[in-house]
Protein backbone atom coordinates (compact mmCIF):
# COMPACT_ATOMS: atom_id res chain seq x y z
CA UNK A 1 34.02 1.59 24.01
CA UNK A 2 33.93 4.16 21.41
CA UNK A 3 31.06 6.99 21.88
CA UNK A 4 28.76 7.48 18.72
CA UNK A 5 27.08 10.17 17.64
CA UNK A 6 24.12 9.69 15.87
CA UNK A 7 21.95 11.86 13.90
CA UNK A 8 18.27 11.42 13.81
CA UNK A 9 16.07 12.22 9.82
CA UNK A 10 12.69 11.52 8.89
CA UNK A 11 10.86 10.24 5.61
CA UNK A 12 8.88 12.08 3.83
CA UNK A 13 6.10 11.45 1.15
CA UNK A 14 8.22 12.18 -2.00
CA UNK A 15 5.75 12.39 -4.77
CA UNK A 16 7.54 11.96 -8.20
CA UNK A 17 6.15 9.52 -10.74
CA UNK A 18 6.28 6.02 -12.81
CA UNK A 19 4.85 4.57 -16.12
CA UNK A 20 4.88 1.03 -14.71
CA UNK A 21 6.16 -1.80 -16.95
CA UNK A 22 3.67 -4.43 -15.79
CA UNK A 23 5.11 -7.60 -17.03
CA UNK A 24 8.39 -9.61 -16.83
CA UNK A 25 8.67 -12.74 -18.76
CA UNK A 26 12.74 -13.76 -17.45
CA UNK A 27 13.26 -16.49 -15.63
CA UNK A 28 14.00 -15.43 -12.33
CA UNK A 29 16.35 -17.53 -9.33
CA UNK A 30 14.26 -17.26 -5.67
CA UNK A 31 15.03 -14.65 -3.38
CA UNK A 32 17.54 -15.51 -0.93
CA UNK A 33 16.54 -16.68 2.66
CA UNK A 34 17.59 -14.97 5.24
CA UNK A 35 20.92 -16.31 7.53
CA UNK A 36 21.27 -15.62 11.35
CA UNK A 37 25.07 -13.85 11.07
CA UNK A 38 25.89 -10.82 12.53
CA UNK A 39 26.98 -9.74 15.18
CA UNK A 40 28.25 -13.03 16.26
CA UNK A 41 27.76 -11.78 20.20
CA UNK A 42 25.85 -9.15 22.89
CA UNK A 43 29.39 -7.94 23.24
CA UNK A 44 30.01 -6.86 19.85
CA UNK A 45 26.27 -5.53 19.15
CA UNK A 46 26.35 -3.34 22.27
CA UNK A 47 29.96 -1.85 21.35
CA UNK A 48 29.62 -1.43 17.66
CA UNK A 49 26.25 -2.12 14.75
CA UNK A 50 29.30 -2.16 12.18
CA UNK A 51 29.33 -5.66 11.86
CA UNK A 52 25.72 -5.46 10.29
CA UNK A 53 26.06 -2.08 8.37
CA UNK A 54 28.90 -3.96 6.69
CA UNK A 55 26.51 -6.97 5.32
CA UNK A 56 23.59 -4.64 4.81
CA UNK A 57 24.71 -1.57 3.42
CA UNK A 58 26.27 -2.73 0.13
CA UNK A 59 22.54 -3.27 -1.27
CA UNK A 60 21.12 -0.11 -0.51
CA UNK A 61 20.91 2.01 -3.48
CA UNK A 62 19.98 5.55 -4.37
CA UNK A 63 17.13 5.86 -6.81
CA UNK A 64 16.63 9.28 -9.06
CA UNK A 65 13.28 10.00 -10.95
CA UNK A 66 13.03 12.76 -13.52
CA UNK A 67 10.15 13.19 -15.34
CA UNK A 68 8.51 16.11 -17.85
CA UNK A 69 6.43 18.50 -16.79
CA UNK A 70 4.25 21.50 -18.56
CA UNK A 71 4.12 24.76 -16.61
CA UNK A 72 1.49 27.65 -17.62
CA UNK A 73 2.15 30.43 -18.51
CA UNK A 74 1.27 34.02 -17.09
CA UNK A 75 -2.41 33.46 -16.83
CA UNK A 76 -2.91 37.70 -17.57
CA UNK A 77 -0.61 37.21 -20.74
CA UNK A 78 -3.02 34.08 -21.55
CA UNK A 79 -5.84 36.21 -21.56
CA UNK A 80 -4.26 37.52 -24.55
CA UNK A 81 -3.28 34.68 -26.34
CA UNK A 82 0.19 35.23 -25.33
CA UNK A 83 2.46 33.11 -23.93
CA UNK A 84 3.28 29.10 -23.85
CA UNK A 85 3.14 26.77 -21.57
CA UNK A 86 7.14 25.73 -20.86
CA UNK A 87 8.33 22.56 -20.61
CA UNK A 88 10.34 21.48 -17.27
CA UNK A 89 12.36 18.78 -15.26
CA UNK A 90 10.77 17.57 -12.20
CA UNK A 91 12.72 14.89 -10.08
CA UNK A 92 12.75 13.13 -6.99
CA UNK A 93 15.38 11.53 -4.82
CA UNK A 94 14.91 8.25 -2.68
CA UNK A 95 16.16 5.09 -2.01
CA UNK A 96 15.58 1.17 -2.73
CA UNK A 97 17.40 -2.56 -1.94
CA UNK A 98 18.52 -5.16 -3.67
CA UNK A 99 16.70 -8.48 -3.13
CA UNK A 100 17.57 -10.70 -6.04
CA UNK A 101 21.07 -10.73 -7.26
CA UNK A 102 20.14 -10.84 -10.87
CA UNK A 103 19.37 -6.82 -10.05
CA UNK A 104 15.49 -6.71 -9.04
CA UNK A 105 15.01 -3.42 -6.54
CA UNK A 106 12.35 -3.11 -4.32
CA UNK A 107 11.68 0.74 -3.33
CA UNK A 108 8.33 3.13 -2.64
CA UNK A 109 5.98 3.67 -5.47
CA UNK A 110 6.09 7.57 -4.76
CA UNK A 111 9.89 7.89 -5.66
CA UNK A 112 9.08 6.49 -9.18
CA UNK A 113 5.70 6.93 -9.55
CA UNK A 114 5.24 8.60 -13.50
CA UNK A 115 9.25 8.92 -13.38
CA UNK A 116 10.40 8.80 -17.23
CA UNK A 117 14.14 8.23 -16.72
CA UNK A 118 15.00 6.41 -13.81
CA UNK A 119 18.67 6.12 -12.30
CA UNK A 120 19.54 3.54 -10.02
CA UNK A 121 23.09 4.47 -7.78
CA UNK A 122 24.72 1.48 -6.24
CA UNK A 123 27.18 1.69 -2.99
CA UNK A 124 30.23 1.88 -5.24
CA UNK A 125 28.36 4.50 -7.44
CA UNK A 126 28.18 3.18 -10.57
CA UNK A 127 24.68 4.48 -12.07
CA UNK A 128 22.33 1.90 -14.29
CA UNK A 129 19.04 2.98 -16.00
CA UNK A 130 16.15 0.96 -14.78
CA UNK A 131 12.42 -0.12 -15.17
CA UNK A 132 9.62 -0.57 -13.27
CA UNK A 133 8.48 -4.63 -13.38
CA UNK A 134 5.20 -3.53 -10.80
CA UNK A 135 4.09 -0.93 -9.13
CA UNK A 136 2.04 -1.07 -6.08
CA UNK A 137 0.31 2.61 -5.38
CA UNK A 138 -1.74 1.14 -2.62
CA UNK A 139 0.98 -0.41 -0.47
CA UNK A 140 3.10 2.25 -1.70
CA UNK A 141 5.72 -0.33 -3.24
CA UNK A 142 7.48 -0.77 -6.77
CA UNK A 143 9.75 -2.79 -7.83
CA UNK A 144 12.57 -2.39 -10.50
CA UNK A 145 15.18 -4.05 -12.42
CA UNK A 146 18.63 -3.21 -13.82
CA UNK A 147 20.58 -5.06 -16.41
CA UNK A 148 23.65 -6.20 -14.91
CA UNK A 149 24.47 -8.69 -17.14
CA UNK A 150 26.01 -11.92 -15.19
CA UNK A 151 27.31 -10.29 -12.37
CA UNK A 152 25.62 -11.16 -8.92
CA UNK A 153 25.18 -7.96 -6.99
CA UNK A 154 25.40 -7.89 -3.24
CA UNK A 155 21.42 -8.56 -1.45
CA UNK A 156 19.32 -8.29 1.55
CA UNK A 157 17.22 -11.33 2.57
CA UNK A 158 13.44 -10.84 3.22
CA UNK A 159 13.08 -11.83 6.79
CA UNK A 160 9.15 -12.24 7.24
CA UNK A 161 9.48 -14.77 10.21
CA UNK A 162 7.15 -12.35 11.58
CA UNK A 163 9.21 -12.57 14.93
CA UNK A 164 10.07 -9.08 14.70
CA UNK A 165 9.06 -7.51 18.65
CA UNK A 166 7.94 -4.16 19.80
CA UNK A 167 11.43 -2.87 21.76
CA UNK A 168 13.58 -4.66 19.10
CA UNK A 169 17.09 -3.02 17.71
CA UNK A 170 16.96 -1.69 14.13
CA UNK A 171 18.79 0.13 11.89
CA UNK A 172 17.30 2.74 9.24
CA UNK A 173 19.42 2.57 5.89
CA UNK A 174 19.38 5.11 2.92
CA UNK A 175 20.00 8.97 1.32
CA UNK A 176 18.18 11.27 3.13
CA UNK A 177 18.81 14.67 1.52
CA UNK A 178 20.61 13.18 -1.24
CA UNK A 179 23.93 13.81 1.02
CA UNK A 180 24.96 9.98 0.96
CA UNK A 181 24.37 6.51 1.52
CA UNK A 182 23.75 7.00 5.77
CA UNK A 183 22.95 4.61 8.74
CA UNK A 184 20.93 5.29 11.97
CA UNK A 185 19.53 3.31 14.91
CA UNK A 186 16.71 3.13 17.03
CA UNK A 187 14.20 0.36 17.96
CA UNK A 188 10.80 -0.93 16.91
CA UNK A 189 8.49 1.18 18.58
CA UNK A 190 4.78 -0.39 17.84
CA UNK A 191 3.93 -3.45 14.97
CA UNK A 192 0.36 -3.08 12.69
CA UNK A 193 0.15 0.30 13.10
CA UNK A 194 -2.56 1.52 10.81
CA UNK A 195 -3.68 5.36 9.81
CA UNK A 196 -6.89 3.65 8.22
CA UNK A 197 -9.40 3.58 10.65
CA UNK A 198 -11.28 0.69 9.05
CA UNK A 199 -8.15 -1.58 8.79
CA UNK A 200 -6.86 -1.68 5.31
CA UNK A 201 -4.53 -4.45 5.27
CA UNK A 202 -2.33 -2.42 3.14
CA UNK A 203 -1.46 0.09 5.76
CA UNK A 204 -0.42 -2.24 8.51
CA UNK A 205 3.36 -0.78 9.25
CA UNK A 206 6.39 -1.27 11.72
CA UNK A 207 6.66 1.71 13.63
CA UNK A 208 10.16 2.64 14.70
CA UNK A 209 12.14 5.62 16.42
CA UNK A 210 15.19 5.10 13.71
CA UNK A 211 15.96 8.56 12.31
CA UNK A 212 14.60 8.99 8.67
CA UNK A 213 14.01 11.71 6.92
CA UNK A 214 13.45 13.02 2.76
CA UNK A 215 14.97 10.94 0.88
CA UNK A 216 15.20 7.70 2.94
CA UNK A 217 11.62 6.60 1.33
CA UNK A 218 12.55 3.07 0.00
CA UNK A 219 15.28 2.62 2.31
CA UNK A 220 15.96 -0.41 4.27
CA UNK A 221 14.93 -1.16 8.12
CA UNK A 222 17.10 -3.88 9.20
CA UNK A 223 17.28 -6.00 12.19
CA UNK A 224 20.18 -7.06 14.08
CA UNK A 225 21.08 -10.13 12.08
CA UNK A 226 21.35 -7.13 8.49
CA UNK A 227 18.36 -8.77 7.09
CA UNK A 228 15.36 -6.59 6.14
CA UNK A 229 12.23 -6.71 7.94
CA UNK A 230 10.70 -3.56 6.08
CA UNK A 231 10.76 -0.90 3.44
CA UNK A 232 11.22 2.79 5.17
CA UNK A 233 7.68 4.72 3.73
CA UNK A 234 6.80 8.10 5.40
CA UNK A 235 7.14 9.67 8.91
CA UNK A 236 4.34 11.60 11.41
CA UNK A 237 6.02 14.92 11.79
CA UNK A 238 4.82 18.74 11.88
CA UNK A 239 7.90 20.40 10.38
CA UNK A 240 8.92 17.86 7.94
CA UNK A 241 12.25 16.23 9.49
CA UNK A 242 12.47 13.21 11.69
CA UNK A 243 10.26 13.18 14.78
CA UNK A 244 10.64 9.86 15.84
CA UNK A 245 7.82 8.82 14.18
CA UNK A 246 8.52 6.98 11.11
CA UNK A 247 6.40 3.70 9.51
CA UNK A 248 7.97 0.43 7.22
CA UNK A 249 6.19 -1.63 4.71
CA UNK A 250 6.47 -4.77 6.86
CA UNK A 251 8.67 -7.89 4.76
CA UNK A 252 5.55 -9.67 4.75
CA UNK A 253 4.23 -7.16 2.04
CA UNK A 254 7.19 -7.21 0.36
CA UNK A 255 7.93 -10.41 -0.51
CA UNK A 256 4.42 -10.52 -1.79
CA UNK A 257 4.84 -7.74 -4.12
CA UNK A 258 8.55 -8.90 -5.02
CA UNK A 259 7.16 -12.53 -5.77
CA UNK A 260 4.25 -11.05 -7.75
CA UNK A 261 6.97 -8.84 -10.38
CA UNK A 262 9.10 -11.36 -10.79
CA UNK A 263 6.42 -13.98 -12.00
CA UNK A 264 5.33 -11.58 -14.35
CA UNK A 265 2.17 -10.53 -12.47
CA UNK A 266 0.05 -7.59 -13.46
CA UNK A 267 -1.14 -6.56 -9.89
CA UNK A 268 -0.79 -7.83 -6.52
CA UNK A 269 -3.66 -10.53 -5.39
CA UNK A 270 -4.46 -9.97 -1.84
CA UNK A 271 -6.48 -12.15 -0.56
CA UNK A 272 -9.73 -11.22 1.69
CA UNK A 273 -11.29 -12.36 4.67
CA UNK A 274 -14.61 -12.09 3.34
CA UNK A 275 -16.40 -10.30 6.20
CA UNK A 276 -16.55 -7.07 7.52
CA UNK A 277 -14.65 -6.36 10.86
CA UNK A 278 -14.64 -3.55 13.13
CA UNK A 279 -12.22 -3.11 15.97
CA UNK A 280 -13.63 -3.99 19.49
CA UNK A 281 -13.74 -1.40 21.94
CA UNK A 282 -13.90 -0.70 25.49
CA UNK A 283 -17.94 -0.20 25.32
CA UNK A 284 -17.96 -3.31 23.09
CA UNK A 285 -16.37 -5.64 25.31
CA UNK A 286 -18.19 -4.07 28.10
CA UNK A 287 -21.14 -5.52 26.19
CA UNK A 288 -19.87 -8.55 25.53
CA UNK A 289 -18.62 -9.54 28.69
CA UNK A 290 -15.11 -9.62 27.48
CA UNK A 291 -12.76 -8.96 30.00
CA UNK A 292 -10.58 -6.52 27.55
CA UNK A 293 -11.34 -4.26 24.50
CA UNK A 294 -9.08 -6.62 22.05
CA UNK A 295 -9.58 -8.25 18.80
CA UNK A 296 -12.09 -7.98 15.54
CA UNK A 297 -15.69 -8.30 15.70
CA UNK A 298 -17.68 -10.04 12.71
CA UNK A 299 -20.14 -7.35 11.50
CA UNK A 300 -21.23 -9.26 8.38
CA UNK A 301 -20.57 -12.07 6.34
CA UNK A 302 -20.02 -12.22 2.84
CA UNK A 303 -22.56 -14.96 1.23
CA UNK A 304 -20.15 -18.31 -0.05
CA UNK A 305 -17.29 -16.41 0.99
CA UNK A 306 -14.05 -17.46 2.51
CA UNK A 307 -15.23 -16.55 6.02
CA UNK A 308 -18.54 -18.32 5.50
CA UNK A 309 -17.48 -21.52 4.32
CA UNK A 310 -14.24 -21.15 7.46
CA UNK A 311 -17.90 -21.23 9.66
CA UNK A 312 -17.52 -17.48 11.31
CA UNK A 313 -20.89 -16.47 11.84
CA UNK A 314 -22.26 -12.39 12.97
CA UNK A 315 -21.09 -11.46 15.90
CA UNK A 316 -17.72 -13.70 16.68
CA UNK A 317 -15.03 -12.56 17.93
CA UNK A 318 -12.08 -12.93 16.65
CA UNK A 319 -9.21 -13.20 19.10
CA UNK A 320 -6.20 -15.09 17.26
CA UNK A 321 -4.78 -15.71 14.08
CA UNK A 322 -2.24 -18.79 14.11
CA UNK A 323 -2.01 -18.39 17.47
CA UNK A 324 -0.81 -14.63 17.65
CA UNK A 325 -2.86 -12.48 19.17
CA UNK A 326 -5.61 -9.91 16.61
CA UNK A 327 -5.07 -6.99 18.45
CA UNK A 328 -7.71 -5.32 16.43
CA UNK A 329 -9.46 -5.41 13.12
CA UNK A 330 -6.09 -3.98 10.85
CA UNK A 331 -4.16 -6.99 12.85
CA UNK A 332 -6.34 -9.70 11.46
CA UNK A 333 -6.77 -7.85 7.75
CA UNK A 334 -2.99 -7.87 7.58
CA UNK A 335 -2.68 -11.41 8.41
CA UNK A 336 -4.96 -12.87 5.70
CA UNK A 337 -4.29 -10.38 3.41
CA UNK A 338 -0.25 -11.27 3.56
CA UNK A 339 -0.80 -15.18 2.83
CA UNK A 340 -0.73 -16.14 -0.57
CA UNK A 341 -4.16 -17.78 -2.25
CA UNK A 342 -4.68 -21.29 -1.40
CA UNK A 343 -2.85 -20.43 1.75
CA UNK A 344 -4.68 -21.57 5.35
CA UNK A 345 -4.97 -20.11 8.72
CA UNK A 346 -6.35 -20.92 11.67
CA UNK A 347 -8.39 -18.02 13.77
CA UNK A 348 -9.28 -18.37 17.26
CA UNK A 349 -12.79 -17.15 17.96
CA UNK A 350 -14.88 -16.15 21.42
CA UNK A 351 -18.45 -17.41 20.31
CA UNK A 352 -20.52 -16.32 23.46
CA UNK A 353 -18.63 -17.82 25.98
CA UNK A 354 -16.35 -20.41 24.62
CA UNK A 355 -13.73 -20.25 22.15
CA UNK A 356 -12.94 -22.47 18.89
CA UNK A 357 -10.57 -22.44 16.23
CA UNK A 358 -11.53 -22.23 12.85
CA UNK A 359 -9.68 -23.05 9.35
CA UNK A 360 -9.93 -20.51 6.89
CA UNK A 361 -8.28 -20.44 3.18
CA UNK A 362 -6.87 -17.70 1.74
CA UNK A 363 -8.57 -16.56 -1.19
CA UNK A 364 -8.55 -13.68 -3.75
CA UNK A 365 -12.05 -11.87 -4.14
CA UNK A 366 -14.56 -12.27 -6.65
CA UNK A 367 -14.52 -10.22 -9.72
CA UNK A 368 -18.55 -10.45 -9.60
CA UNK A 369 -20.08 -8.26 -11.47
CA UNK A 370 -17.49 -8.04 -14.33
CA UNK A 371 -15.69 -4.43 -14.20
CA UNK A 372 -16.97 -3.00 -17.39
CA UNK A 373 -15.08 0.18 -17.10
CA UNK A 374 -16.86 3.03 -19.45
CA UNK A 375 -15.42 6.40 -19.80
CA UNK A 376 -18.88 8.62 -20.00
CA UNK A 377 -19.24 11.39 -22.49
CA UNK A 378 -22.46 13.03 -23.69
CA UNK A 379 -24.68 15.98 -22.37
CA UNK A 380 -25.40 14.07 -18.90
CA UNK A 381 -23.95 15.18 -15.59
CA UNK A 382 -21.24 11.98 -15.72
CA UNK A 383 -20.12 13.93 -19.09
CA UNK A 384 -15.79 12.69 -18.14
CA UNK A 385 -16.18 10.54 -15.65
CA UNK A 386 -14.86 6.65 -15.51
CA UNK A 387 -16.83 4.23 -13.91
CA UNK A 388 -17.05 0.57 -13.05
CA UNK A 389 -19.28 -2.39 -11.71
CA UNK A 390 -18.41 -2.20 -7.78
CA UNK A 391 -16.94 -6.11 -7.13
CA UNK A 392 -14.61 -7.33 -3.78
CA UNK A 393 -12.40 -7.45 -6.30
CA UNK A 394 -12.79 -4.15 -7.30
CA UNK A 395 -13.29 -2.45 -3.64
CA UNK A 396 -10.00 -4.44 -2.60
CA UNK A 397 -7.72 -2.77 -5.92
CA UNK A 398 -8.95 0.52 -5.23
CA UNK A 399 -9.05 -0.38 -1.14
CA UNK A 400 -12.66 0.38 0.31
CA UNK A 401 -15.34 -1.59 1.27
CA UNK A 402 -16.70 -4.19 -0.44
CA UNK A 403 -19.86 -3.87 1.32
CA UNK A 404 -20.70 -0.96 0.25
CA UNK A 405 -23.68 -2.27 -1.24
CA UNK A 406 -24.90 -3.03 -5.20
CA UNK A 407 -23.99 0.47 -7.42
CA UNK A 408 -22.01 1.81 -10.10
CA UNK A 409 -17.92 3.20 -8.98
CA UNK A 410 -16.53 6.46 -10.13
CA UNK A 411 -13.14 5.59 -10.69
CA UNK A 412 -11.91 9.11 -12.09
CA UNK A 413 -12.81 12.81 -13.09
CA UNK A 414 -11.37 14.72 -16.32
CA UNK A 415 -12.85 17.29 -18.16
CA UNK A 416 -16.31 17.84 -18.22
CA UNK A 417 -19.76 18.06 -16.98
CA UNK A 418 -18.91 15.84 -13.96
CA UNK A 419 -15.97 17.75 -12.64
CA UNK A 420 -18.03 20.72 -12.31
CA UNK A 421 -20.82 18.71 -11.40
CA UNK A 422 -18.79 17.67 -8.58
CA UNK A 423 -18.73 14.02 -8.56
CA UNK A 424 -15.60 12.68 -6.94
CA UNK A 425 -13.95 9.26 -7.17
CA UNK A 426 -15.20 6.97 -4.74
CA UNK A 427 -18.69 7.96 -5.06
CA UNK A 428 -21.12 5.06 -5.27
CA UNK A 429 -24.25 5.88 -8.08
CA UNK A 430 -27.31 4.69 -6.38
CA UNK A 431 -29.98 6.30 -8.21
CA UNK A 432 -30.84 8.52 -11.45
CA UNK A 433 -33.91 10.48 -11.75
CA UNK A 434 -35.17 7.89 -8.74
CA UNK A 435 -34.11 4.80 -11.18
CA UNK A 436 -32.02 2.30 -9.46
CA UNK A 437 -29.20 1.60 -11.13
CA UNK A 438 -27.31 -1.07 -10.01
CA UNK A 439 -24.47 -1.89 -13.00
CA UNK A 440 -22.92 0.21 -15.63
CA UNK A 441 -25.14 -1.27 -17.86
CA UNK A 442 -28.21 0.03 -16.26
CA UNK A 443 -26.08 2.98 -15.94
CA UNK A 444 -25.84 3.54 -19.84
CA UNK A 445 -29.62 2.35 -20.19
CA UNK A 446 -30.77 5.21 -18.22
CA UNK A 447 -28.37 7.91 -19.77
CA UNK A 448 -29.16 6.99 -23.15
CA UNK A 449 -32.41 6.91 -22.58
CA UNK A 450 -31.99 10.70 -22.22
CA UNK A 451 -34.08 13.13 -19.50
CA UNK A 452 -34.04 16.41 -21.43
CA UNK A 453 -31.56 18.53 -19.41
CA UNK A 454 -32.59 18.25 -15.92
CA UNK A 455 -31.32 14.81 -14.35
CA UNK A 456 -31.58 13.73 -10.35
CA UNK A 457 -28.30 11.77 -9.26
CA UNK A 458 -28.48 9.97 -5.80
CA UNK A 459 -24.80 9.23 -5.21
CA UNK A 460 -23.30 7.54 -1.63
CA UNK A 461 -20.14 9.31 -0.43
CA UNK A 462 -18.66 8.74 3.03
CA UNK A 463 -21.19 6.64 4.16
CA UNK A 464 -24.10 9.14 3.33
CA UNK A 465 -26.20 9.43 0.45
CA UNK A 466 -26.40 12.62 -1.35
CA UNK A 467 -29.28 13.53 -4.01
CA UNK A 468 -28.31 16.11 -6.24
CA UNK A 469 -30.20 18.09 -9.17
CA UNK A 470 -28.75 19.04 -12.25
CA UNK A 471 -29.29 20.85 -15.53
CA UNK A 472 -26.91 19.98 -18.73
């Protein structure tokens, strides 16, 4: 048995840019089911993973992103009126795969993201120009297409059979560095991982050990069998380089988001549970009685909502969904939020001291209020800020909480009174000059109304309100 050598990257954020195309009208064939292949035995997996870098690597591509970018000048010659700003290529390198023959690209949203020319590299290095059919900032996804007339390119197959296990082989492929088209190993080192404390469903990742490092973002993690079971994203790591800490988009995500661009969608519907959930801990199940600190506790309901009319009430448990185990609150977030709508699951609950199983059906959030987005100008302190009615809908786009309670969104800051002000999106209007104001509307009523130049803003930020006073 031949001796390998194997050299271990990381992935880093790489922020470039994308003007996202947002809708494809084609007719598109389905993406292709996954096959159990290679290796055929134990044997030849423990001796050599060549077998499955040969099916798998073919449809892992390098993606380039250049975009156009202003640079100021001297800021002491500016205070002359001398000097220009100057005009300057910024790129980024990463990697993508090939899911649908018919050339549709799934890769992260940060190696495209605002990107003006994009190149797409195959294995046998011919180069194609591509667009962006959706992008997906908040699970970090995009996904392109190149015209490749009637040739059938070489694919992956979306496994998201969920079977995936913590210990499992994988292998990590893509360019890190931009030195090549390379392949390492490790194992699956921890499934749902989240870095969101609250348990967006959109950062629920496969952990894994398999080097990856700059330029891998986008790449492929593949199982034994060479189909994909994730989309390489970023890595935990103090110097930049692998650390053996790296996370995947898990397939579950990405068939959503590939299904979504190749129907045409605008956007990515995620469905919600329709209550809020926090993750039970050890002094939680301490006063519960529950023997360990495991699954999602219902904090609140939401009235008519999915989880309402499923029959969850305040204070269940919940322990299962389809029969896997809810580790914790991200676990059962990421399992609704991966069906599609009209989907159903079934969640097992600890209700005092029994447990039941309840059927609950996927379903998109309301868009209730309407968004009314409003770009505010005027001498007021919102003077260049965007805001919108707060909705589910709107709290699961922009992924916060959609009981945050009835108030008016800032969405975005440019120039003006409310950048200095210091407004910041996120922040949640609550009150002007001690006038509710629950909708833009009100919002408008009260600014138009005008207050001379001193105005009182009660904003909520973090989960704390803030009152601040201001003069315009």
């Amino acid at each position: 048995m031949r001796a390998y050598r194997v050299l271990i990257p990381a992935l880093a954020l790489l922020a470039a840019c994308s003007d996202p195309v947002a809708k494809s009208t084609a007719q598109v064939p389905p993406l292709a089911q996954p096959t159990r292949a290679a290796p055929g035995d134990a044997l030849t997996m423990k001796s050599s993973f060549a077998p499955v870098v040969k099916r798998a690597a073919p449809a892992v591509v390098n993606i380039s992103s250049k975009r156009l970018v202003r640079q100021r000048a001297d800021p002491f010659w500016e205070m002359f009126g001398m000097g220009a700003p100057r005009e300057r290529i910024q790129g980024s390198l990463g990697s993508g795969v090939i899911v649908r023959a018919d050339g549709v690209i799934v890769t992260n949203n940060h190696v495209v993201e605002g990107g003006q020319e994009i190149t797409v590299a195959l294995a046998d290095r011919r180069e194609f120009t591509a667009r962006v059919l959706l992008a997906d900032p908040r699970t970090d996804l995009a996904i392109l297409k190149i015209d490749v007339g009637n040739e059938r390119l070489p694919v992956l197959a979306i496994d998201d059979s969920g079977e995936a296990q913590v210990g499992d082989l994988v292998l990590a492929i893509g360019d890190p560095f931009g030195v090549g088209q390379t392949v390492t190993n490790g194992i699956i080192s921890a499934l749902n991982r989240t870095t969101d404390p609250s348990g967006d469903a959109a950062n629920a990742y496969i952990q894994t050990d398999a080097a990856i490092n700059p330029g891998n973002s986008g790449g492929a993690l593949v199982d034994m069998d060479g189909d994909l079971i994730g989309v390489n994203s970023f890595i935990l790591s103090r110097s930049g380089t692998s650390s053996g800490v790296g996370f995947a988009v898990p397939a579950a995500i990405v068939r959503r988001v590939v299904e979504t661009a190749a129907g045409g969608g605008v956007a990515v519907i995620r469905p919600w549970l329709g209550a809020r959930t926090q993750t039970v801990t050890g002094e939680i199940a301490r006063s519960m009685g529950l023997s360990t600190p495991q699954g999602a506790l219902v904090a609140d309901i939401w009235p008519n909502g999915p989880a309402a009319r499923a029959g969850l009430r305040q204070g269940d448990v919940i322990v299962s969904v389809d029969g896997r185990p809810a580790v914790d609150a991200a676990a059962v977030s990421y399992a609704v939020s991966s069906r599609r709508p009209g989907e159903s699951l079934k969640l097992g609950v600890r209700r005092g001291a029994r447990e039941e199983t309840l059927t609950l059906r996927a379903e998109a959030p309301p868009a209730t209020p309407a968004k009314d987005q409003q770009l505010i100008s005027g001498r007021n302190p919102f003077d260049g800020a965007t805001v919108v009615n707060l909705s589910p809908a709107v709290a699961g786009e922009l992924g916060l909480d959609p009981f945050l309670g009835r108030g008016v969104l800032v969405t975005n800051i440019s120039r003006g009174f409310a950048m200095n002000a210091g407004l910041r999106p996120g922040d949640l209007v609550k009150k002007i000059n001690g006038r509710e104001v629950g909708t833009v509307r009100e919002l408008m009523g009260v600014l138009g109304a005008g207050a001379g130049n001193q105005w009182q803003v009660t904003i909520e930020r973090g989960g704390q309100e803030i009152t601040g006073n201001f003069r315009t």
